[in-house]
C-alpha atoms as a PDB file:
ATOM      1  CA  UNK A   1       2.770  33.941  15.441  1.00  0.00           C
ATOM      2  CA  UNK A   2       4.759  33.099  18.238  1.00  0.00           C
ATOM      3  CA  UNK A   3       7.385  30.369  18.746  1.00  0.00           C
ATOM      4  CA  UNK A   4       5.725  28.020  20.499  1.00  0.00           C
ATOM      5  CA  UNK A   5       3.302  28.119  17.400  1.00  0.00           C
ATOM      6  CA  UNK A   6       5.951  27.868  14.776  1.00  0.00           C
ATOM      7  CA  UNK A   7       7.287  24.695  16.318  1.00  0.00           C
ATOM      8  CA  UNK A   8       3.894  23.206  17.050  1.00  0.00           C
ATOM      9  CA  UNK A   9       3.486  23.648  12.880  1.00  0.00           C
ATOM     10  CA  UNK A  10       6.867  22.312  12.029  1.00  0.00           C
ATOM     11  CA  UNK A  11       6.517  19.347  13.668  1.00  0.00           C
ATOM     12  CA  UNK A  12       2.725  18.804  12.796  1.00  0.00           C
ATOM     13  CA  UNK A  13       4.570  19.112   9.120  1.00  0.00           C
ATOM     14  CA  UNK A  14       7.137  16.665   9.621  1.00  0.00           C
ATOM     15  CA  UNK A  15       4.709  13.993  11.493  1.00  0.00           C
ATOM     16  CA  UNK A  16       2.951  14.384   8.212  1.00  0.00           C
ATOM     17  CA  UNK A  17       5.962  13.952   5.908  1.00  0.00           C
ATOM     18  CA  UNK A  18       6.818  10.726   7.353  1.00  0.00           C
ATOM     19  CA  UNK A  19       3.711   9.526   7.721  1.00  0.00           C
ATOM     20  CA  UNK A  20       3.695   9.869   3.912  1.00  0.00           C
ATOM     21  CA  UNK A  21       7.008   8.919   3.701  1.00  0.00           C
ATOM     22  CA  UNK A  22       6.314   5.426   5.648  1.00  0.00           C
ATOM     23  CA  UNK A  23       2.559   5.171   3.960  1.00  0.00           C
ATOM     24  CA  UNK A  24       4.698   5.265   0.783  1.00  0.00           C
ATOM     25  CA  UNK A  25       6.774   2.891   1.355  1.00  0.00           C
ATOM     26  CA  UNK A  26       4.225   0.438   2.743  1.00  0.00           C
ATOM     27  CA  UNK A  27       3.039   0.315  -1.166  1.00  0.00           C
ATOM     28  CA  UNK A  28       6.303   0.306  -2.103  1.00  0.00           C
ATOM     29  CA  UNK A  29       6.993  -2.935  -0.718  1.00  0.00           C
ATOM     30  CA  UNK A  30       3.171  -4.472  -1.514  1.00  0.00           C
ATOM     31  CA  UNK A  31       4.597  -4.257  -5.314  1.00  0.00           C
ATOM     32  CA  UNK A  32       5.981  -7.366  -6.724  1.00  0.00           C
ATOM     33  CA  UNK A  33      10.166  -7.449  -7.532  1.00  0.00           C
ATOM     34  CA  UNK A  34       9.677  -7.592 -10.934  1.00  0.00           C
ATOM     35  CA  UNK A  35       7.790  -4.532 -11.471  1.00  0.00           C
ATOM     36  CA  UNK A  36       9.660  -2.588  -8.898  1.00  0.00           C
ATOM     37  CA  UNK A  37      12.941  -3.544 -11.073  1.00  0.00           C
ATOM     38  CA  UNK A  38      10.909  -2.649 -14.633  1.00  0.00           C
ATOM     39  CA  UNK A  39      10.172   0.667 -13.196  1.00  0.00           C
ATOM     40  CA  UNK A  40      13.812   1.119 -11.850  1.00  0.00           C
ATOM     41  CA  UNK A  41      14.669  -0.193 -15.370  1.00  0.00           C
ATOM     42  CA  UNK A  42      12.363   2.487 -17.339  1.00  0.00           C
ATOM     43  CA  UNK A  43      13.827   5.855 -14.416  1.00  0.00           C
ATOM     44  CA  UNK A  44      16.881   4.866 -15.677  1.00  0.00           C
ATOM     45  CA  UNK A  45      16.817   4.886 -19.258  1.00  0.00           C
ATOM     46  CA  UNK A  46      14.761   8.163 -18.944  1.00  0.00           C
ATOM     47  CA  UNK A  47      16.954   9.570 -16.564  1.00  0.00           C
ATOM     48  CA  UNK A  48      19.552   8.612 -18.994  1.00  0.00           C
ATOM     49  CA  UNK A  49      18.447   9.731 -22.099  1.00  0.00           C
ATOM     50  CA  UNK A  50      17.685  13.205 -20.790  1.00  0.00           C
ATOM     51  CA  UNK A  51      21.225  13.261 -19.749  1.00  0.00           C
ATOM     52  CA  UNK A  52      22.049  12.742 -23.435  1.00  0.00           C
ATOM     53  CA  UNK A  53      20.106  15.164 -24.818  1.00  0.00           C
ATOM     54  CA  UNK A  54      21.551  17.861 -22.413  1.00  0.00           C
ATOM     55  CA  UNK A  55      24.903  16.407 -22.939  1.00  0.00           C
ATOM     56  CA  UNK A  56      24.466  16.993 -26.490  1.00  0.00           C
ATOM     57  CA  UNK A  57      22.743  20.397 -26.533  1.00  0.00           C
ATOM     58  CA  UNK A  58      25.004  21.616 -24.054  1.00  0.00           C
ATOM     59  CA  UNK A  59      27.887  20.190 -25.800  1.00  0.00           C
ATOM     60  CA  UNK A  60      26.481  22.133 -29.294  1.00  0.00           C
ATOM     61  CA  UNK A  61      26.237  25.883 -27.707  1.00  0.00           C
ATOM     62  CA  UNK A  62      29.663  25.107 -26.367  1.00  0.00           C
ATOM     63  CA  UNK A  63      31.258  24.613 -29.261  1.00  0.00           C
ATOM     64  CA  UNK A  64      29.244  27.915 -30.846  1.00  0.00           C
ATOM     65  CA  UNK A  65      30.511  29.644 -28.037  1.00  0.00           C
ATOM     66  CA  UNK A  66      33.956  28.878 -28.204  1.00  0.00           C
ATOM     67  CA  UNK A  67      33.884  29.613 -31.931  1.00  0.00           C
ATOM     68  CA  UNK A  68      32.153  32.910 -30.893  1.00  0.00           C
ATOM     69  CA  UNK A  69      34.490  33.966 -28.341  1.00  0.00           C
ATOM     70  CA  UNK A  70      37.840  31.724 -28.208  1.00  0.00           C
ATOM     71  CA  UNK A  71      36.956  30.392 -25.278  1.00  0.00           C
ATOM     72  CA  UNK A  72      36.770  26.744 -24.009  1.00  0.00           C
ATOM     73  CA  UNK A  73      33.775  25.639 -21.500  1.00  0.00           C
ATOM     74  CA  UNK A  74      33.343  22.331 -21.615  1.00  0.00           C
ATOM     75  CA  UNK A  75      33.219  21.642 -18.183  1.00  0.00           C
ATOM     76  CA  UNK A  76      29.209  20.936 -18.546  1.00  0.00           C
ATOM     77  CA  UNK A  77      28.494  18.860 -21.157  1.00  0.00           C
ATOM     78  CA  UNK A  78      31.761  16.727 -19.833  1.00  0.00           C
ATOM     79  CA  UNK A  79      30.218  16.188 -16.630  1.00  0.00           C
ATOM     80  CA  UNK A  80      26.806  15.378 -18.328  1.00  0.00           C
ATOM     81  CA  UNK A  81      28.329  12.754 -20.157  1.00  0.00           C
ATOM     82  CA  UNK A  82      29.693  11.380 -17.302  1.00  0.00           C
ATOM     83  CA  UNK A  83      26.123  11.177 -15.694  1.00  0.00           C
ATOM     84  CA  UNK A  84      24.623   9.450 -19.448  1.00  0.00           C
ATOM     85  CA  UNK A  85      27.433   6.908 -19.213  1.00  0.00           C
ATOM     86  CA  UNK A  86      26.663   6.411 -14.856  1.00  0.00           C
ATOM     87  CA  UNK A  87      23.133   6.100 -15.418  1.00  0.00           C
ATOM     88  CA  UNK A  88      23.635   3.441 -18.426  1.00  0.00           C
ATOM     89  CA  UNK A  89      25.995   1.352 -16.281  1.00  0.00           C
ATOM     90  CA  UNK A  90      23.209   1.439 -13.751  1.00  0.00           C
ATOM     91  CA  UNK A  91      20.727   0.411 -16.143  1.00  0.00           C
ATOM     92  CA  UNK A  92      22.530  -2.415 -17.656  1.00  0.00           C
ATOM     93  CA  UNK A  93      23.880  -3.275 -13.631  1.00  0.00           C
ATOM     94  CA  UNK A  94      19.997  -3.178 -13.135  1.00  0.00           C
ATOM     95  CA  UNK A  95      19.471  -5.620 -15.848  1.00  0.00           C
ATOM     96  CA  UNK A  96      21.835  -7.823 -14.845  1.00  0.00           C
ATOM     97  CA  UNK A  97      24.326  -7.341 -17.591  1.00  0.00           C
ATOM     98  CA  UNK A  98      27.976  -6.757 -16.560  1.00  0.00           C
ATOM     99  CA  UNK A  99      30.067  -5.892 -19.695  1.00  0.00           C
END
């Protein structure tokens, strides 16, 4: 395959991907507010409780390991706590609740 050919594909690739891209957000904006928000809403609190459970099970075989070897790695499940609490603020932001 020559070049010429590889380029010809690349950009028959990317005319596709924003075609998609602006197809997408054509029905993006056709949804009403409120359900674009519920769904924002529901990512979020997925997103976030995912981060939890990581947090946690990361924070669990941390603790095993440091009681296994002496060692402390907590970097982890600190900085997947940080994304639980992130993601909650944006939830509750989304919501409209400001504590």
């Amino acid at each position: 395959m020559s070049d010429e050919e590889r380029l010809m594909q690349r950009l028959k690739l990317i005319e596709a991907a924003v075609g998609l891209g602006l197809s997408l957000w054509c029905l993006w904006s056709m949804v009403p507010e409120h359900r674009r928000k519920e769904w924002r809403m529901r990512a979020l609190l997925a997103a976030r409780r995912i981060a939890a459970v990581c947090a946690s099970r990361t924070g669990a075989a941390s603790m095993a390991a440091e009681l296994a070897t002496d060692q402390q790695r907590y970097e982890i499940p600190y900085a997947l706590s940080l994304l639980r609490d992130g993601l909650g603020r944006l939830y509750d932001r989304t919501r409209g609740v400001t504590p």
